[in-house]
C-alpha atoms as a PDB file:
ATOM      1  CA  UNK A   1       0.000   0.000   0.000  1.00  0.00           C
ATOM      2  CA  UNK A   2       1.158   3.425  -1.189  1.00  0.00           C
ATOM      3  CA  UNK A   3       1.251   6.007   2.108  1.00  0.00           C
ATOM      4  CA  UNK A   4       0.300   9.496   1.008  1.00  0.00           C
ATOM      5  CA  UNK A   5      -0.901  13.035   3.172  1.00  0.00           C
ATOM      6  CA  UNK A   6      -2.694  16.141   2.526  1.00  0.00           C
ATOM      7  CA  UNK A   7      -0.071  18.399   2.430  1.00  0.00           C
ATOM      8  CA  UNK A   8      -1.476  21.401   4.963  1.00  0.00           C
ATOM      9  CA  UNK A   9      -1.981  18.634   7.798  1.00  0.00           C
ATOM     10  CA  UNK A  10       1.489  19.132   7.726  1.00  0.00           C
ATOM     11  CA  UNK A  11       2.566  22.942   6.341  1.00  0.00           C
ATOM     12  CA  UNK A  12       0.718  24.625   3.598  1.00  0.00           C
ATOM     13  CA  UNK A  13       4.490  25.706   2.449  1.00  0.00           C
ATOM     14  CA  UNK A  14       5.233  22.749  -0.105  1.00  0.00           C
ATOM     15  CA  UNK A  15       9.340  22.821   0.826  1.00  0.00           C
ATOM     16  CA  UNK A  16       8.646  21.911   4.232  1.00  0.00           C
ATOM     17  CA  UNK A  17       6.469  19.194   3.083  1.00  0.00           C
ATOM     18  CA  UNK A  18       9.138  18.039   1.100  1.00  0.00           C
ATOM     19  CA  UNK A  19      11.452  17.889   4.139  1.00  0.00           C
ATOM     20  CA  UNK A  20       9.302  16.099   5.782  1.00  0.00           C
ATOM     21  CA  UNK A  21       8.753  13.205   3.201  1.00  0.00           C
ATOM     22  CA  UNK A  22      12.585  12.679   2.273  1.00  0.00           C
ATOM     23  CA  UNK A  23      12.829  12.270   6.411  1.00  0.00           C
ATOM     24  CA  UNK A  24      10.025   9.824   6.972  1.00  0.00           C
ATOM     25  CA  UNK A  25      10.583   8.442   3.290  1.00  0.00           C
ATOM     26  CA  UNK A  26       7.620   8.809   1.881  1.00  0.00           C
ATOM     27  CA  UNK A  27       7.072   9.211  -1.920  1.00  0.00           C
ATOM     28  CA  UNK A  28       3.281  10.645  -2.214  1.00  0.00           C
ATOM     29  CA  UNK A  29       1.951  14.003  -1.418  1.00  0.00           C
ATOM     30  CA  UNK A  30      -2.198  15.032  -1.755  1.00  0.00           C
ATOM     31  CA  UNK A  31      -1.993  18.802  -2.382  1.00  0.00           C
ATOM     32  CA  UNK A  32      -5.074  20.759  -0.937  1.00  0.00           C
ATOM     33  CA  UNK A  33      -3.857  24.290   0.802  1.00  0.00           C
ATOM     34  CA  UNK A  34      -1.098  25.714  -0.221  1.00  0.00           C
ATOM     35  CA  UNK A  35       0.539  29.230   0.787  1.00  0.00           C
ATOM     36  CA  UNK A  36      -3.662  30.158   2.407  1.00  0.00           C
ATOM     37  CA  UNK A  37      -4.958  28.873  -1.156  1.00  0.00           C
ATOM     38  CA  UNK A  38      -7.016  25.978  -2.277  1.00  0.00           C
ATOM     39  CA  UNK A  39      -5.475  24.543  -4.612  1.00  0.00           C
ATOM     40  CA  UNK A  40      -8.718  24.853  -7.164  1.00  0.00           C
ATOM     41  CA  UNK A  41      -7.989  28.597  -6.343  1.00  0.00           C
ATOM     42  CA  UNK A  42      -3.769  28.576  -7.468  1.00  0.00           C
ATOM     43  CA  UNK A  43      -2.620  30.014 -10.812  1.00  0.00           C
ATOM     44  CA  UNK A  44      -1.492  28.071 -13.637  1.00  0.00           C
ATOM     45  CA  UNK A  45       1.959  28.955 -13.152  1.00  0.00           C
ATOM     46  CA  UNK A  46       1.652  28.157  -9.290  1.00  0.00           C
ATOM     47  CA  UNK A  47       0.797  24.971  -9.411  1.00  0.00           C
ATOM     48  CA  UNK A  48       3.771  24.128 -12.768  1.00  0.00           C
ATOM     49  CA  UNK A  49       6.219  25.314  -9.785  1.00  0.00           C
ATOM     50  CA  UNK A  50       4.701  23.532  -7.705  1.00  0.00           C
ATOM     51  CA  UNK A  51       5.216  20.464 -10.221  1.00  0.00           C
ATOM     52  CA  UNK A  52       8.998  20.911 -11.061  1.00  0.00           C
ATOM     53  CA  UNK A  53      10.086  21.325  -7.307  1.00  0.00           C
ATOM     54  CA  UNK A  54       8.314  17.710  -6.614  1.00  0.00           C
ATOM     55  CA  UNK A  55       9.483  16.397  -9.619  1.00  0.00           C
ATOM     56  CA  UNK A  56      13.310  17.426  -8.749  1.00  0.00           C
ATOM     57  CA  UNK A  57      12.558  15.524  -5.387  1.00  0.00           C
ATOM     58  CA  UNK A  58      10.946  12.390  -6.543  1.00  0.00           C
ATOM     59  CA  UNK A  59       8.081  12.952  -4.805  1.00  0.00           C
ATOM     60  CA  UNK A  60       4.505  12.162  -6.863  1.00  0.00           C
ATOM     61  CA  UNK A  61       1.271  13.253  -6.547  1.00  0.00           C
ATOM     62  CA  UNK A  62      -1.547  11.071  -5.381  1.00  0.00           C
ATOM     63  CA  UNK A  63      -4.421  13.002  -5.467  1.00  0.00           C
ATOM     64  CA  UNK A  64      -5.683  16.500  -5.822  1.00  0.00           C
ATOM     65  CA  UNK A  65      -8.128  16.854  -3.151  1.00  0.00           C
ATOM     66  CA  UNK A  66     -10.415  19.596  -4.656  1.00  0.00           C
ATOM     67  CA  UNK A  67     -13.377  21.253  -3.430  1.00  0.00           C
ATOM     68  CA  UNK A  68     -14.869  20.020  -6.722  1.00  0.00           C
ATOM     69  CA  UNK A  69     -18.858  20.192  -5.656  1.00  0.00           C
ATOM     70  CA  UNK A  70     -18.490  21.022  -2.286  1.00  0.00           C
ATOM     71  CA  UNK A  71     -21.299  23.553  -2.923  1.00  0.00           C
ATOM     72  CA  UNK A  72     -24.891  23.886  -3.509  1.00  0.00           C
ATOM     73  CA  UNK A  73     -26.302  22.346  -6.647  1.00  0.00           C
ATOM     74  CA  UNK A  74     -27.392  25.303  -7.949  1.00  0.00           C
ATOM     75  CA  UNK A  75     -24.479  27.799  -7.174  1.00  0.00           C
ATOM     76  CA  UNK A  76     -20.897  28.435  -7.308  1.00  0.00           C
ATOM     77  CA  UNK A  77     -19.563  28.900  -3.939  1.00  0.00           C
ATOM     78  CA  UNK A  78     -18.049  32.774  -3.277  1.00  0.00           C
ATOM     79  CA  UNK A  79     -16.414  32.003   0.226  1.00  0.00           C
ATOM     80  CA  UNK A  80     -17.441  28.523   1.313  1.00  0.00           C
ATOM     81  CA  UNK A  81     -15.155  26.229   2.971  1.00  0.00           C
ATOM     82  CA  UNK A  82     -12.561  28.921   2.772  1.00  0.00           C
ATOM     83  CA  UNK A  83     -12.059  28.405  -1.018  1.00  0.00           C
ATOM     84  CA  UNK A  84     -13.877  30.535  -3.982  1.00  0.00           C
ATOM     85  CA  UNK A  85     -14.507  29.086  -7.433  1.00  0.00           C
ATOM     86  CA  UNK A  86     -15.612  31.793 -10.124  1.00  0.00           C
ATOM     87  CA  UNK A  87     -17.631  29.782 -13.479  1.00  0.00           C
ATOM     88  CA  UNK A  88     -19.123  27.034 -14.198  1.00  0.00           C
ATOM     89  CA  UNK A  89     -19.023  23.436 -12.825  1.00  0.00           C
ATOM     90  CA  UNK A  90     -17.395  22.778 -16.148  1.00  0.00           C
ATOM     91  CA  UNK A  91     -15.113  25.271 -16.111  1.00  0.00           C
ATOM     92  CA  UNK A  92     -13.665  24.421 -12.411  1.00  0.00           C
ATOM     93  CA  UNK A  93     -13.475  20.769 -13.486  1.00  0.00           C
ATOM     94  CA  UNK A  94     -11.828  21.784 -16.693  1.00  0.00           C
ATOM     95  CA  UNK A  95      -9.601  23.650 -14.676  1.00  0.00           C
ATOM     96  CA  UNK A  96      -8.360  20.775 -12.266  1.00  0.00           C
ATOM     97  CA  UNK A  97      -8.268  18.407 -15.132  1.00  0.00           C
ATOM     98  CA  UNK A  98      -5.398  20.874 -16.075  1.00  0.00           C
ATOM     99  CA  UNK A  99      -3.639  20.827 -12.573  1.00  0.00           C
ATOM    100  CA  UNK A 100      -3.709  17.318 -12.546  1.00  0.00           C
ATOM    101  CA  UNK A 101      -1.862  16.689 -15.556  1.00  0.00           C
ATOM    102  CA  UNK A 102       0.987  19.000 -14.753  1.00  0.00           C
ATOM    103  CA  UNK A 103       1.379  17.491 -11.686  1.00  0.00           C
ATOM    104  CA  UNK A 104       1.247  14.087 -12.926  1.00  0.00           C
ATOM    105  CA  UNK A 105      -1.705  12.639 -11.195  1.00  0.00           C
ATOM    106  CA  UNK A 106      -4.699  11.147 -12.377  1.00  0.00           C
ATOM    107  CA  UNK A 107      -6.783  11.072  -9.487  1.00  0.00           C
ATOM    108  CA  UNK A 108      -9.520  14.538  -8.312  1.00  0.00           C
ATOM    109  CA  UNK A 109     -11.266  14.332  -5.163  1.00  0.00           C
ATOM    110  CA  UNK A 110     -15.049  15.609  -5.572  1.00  0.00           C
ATOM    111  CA  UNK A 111     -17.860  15.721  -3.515  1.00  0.00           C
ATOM    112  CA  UNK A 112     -21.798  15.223  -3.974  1.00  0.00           C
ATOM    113  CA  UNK A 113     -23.169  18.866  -3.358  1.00  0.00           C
ATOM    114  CA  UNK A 114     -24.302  20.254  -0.075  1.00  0.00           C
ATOM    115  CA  UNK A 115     -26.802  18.336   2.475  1.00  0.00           C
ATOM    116  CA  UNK A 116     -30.222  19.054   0.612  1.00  0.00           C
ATOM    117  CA  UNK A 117     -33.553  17.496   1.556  1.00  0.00           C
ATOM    118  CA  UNK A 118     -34.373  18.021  -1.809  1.00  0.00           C
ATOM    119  CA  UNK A 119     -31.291  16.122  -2.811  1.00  0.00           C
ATOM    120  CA  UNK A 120     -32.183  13.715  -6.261  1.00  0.00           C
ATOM    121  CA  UNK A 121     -29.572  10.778  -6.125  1.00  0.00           C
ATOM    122  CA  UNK A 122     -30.988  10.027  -9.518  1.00  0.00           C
ATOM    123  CA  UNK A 123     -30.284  13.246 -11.154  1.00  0.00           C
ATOM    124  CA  UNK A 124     -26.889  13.262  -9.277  1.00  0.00           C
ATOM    125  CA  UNK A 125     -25.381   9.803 -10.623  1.00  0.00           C
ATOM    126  CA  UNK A 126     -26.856  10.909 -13.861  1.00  0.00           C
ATOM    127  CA  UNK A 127     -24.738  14.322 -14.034  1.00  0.00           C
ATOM    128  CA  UNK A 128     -21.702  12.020 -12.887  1.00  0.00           C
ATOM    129  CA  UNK A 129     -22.236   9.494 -15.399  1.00  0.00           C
ATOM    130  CA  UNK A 130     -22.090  13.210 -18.056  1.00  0.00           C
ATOM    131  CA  UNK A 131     -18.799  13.850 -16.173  1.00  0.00           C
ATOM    132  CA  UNK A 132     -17.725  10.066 -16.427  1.00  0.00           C
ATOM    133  CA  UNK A 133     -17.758  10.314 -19.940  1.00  0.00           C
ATOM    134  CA  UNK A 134     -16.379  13.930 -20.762  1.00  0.00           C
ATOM    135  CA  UNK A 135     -13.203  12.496 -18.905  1.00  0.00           C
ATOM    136  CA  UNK A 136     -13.115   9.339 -20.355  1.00  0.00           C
ATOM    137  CA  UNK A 137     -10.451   9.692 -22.832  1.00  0.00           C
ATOM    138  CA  UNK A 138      -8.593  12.524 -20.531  1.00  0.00           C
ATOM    139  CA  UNK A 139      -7.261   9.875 -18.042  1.00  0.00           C
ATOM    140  CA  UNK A 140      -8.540  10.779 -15.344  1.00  0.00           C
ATOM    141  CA  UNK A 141     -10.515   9.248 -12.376  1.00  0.00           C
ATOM    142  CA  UNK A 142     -12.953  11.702 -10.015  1.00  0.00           C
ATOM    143  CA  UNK A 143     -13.166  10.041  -6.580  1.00  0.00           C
ATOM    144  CA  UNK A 144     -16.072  10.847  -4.818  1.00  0.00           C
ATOM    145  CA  UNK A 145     -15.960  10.827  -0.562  1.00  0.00           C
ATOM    146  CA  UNK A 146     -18.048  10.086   2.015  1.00  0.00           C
ATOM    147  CA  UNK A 147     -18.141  14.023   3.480  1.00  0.00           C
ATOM    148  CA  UNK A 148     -21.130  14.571   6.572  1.00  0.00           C
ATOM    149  CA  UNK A 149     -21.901  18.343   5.003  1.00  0.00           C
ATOM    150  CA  UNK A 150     -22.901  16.539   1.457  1.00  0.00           C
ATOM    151  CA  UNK A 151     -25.689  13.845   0.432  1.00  0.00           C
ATOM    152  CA  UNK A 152     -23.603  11.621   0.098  1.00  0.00           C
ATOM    153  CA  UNK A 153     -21.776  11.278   3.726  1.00  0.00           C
ATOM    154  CA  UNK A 154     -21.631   7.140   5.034  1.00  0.00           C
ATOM    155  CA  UNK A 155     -20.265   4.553   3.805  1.00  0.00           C
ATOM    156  CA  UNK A 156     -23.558   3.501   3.814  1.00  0.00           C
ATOM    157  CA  UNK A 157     -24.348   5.960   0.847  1.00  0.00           C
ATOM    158  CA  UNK A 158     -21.319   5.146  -0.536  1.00  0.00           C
ATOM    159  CA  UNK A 159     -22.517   1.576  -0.799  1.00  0.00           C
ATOM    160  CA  UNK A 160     -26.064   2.246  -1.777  1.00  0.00           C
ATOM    161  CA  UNK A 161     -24.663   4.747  -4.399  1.00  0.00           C
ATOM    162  CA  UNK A 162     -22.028   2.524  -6.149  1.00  0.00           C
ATOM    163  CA  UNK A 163     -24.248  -0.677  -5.967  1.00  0.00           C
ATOM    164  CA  UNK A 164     -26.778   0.470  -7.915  1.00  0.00           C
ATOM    165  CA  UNK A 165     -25.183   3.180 -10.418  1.00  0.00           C
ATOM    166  CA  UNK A 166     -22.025   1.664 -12.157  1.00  0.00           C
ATOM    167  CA  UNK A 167     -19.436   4.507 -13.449  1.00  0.00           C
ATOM    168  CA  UNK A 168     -15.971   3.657 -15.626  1.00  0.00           C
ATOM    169  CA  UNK A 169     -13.736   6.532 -13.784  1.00  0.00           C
ATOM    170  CA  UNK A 170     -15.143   7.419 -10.949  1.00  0.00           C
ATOM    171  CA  UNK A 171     -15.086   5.334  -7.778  1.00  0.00           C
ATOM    172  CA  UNK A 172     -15.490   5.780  -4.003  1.00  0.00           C
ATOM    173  CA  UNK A 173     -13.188   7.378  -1.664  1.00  0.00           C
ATOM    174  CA  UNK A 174     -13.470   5.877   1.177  1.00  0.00           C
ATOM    175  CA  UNK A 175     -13.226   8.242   4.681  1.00  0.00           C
ATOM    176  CA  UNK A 176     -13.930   5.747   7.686  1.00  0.00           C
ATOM    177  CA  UNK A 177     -13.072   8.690  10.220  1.00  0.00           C
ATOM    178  CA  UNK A 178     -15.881  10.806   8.548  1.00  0.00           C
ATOM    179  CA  UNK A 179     -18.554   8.675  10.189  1.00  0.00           C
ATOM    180  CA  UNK A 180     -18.048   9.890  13.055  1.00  0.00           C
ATOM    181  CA  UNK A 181     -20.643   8.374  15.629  1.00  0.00           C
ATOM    182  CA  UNK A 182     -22.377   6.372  12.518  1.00  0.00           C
ATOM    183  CA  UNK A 183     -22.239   2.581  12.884  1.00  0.00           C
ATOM    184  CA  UNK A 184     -19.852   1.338  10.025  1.00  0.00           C
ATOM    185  CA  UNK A 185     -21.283  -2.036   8.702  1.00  0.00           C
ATOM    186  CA  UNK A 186     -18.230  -4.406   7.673  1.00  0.00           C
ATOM    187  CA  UNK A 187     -20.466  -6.120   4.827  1.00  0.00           C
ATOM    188  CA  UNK A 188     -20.926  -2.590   3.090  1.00  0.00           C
ATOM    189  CA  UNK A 189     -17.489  -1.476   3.860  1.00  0.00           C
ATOM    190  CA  UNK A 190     -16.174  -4.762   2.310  1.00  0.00           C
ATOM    191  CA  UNK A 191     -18.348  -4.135  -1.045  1.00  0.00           C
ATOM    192  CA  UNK A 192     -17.572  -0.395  -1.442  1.00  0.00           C
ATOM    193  CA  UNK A 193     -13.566  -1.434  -0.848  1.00  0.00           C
ATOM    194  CA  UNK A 194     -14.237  -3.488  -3.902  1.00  0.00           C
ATOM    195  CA  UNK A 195     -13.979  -1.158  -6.017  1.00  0.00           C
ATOM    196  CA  UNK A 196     -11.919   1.337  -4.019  1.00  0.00           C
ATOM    197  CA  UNK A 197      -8.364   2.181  -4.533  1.00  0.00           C
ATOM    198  CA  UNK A 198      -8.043   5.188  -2.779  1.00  0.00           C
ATOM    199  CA  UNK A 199      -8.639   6.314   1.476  1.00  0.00           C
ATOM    200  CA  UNK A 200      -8.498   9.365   3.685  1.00  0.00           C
ATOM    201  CA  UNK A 201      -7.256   8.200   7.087  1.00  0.00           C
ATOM    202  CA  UNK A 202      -7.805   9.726  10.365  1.00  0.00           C
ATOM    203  CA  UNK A 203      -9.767   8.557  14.018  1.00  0.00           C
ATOM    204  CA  UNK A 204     -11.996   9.836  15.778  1.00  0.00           C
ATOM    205  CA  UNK A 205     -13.291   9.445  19.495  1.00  0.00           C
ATOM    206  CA  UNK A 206     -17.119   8.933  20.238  1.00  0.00           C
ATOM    207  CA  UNK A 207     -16.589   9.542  23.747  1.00  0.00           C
ATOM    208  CA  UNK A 208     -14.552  13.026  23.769  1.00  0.00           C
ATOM    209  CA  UNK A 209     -16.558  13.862  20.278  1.00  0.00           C
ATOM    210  CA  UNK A 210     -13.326  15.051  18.498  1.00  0.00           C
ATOM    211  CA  UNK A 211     -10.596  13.566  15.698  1.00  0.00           C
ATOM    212  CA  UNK A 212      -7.476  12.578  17.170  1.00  0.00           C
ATOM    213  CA  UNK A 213      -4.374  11.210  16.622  1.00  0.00           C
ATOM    214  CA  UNK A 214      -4.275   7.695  14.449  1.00  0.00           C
ATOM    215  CA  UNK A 215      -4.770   5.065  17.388  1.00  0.00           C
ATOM    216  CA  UNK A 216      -6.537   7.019  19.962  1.00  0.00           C
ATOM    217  CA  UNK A 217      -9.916   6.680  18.766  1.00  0.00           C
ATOM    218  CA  UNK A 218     -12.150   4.307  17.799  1.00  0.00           C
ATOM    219  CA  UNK A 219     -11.529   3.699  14.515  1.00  0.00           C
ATOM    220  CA  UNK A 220     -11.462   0.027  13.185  1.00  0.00           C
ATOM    221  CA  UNK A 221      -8.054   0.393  10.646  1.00  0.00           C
ATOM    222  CA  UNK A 222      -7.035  -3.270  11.293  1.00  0.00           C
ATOM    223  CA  UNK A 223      -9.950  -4.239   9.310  1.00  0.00           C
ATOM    224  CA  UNK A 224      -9.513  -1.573   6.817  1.00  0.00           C
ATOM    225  CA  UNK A 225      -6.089  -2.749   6.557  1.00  0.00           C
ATOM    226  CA  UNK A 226      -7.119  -6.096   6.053  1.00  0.00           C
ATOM    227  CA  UNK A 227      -9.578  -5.704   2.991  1.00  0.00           C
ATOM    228  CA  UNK A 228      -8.158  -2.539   1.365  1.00  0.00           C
ATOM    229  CA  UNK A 229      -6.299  -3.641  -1.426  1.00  0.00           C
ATOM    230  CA  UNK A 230      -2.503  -3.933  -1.980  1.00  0.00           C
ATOM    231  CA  UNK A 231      -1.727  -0.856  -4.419  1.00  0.00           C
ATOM    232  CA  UNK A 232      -4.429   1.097  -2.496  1.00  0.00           C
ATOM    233  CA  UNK A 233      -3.587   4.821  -1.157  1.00  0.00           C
ATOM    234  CA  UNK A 234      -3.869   5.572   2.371  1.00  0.00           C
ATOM    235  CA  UNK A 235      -3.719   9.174   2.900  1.00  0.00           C
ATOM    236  CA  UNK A 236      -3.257  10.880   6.054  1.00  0.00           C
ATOM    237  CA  UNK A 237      -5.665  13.448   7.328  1.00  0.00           C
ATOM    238  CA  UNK A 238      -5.762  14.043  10.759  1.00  0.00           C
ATOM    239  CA  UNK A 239      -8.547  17.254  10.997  1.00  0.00           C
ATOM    240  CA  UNK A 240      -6.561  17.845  14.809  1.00  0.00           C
ATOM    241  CA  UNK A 241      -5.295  21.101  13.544  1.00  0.00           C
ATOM    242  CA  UNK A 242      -2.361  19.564  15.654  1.00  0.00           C
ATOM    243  CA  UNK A 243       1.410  18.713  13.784  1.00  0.00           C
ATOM    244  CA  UNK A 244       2.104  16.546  16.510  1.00  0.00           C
ATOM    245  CA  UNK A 245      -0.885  14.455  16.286  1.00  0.00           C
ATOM    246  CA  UNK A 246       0.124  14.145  12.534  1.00  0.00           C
ATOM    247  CA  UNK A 247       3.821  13.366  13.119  1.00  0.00           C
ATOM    248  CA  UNK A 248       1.968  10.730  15.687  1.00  0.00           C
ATOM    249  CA  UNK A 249      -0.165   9.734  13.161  1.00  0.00           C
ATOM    250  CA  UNK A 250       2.189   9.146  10.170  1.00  0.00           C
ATOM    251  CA  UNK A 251       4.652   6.668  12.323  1.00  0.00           C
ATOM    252  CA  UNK A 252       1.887   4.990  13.716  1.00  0.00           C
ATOM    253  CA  UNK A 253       0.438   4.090   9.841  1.00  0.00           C
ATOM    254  CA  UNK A 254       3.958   3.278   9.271  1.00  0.00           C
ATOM    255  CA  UNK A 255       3.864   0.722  11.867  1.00  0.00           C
ATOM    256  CA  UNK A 256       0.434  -0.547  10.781  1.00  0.00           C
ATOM    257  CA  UNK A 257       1.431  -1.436   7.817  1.00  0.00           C
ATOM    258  CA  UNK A 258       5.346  -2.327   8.755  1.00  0.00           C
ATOM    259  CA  UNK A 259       7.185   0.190   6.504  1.00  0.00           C
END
């Protein structure tokens, strides 16, 4: 299994990021914040830098983890989330498409719109099967997460979603920690790993009601361990606000998994 992090768990300053993986040897980064920025929010010429200086130090990227419809269905956010996107849903995606072949990666985290009672699942796997194809021949892969502000926020949903609506590029992202005091059910976490090759890791404890550091919660990552499969990405994302809860974090996934 391929260890990864989103970079501004660590620094939002890319060079110390870098520092950090040639000491703890590890050779994938998730860019998200960078410099106060989202990354959907970063000039053209920002993020080629951004590519070159990562290239020099054989570091890759794993993901981009975009705010890519983190935002009401029918609205472009102006400040949500602490990123703003200006355009269309097309032209952000078009956008990150770009990123993500300068920096070498072929995987964009997206989301599945704000919590809406109004929400149509339907309509929604029927825009992403739109997006599915207009990226087909791009190589690229949209992984969609399990987020609790969006319709799509269990791994429950997760499983409903991908059982019944059947995509070639985009697949489930996988966020155990996100389920905060939500039973997980092994039989739908073992289906939805079937076709996942990509997770966010971090723990969270029910009884103080807060993430933690990896190991002091009550999160079941033996078992995720155990069905994830080999060439899988775990990357780390502690939501602490804490570096050394992530410095915790990353040696104790480096024990999990021996390396």
């Amino acid at each position: 299994m391929k260890i990864s992090f989103i970079n501004d768990e660590y620094s939002e300053d890319v060079h110390r990021c870098i520092d950090f993986c040639r000491a703890k040897d590890i050779r994938y980064i998730e860019l998200r914040k960078i410099d106060g920025k989202n990354i959907a929010n970063l000039e053209k010429q920002q993020i080629e830098e951004i590519a070159e200086v990562l290239r020099k130090n054989d570091i890759q990227v794993s993901s981009i983890a975009s705010p890519f419809l983190k935002w009401d269905n029918d609205r472009i956010p102006a400040d949500d989330f602490k990123f703003k996107i200006f355009g269309t849903n097309k032209e952000c995606l078009d956008s990150l498409i770009e990123y993500a072949n300068i920096l070498g990666t072929s995987n964009i985290r997206i989301f599945s719109f704000l919590k809406n009672v109004f929400f149509n699942v339907k309509f929604f796997a029927g825009y992403l099967h739109k997006l599915d194809d207009y990226i087909e021949k791009k190589h690229i892969n949209l992984l969609l997460e399990n987020e609790p502000v969006c319709n799509i926020a269990t791994i429950y949903d997760l499983y409903t979603f991908f059982r019944i609506y059947k995509f070639n590029n985009v697949f489930p992202l996988i966020d155990i920690g996100n389920c905060r005091q939500n039973v997980v059910s092994k039989q739908e976490l073992d289906v939805v790993a079937q076709s996942c090759f990509y997770y966010h890791i971090k723990d969270y404890s029910k009884k103080s009601n807060t993430y933690v550091a990896l190991g002091d919660g009550d999160m079941d990552f033996d078992y995720l361990l155990n069905i994830a499969k080999n060439d899988s990405f775990l990357s780390l994302e502690t939501h602490t606000g804490n570096q050394k809860d992530f410095i915790k974090s990353v040696q104790i996934l480096k024990d999990m998994l021996n390396v």
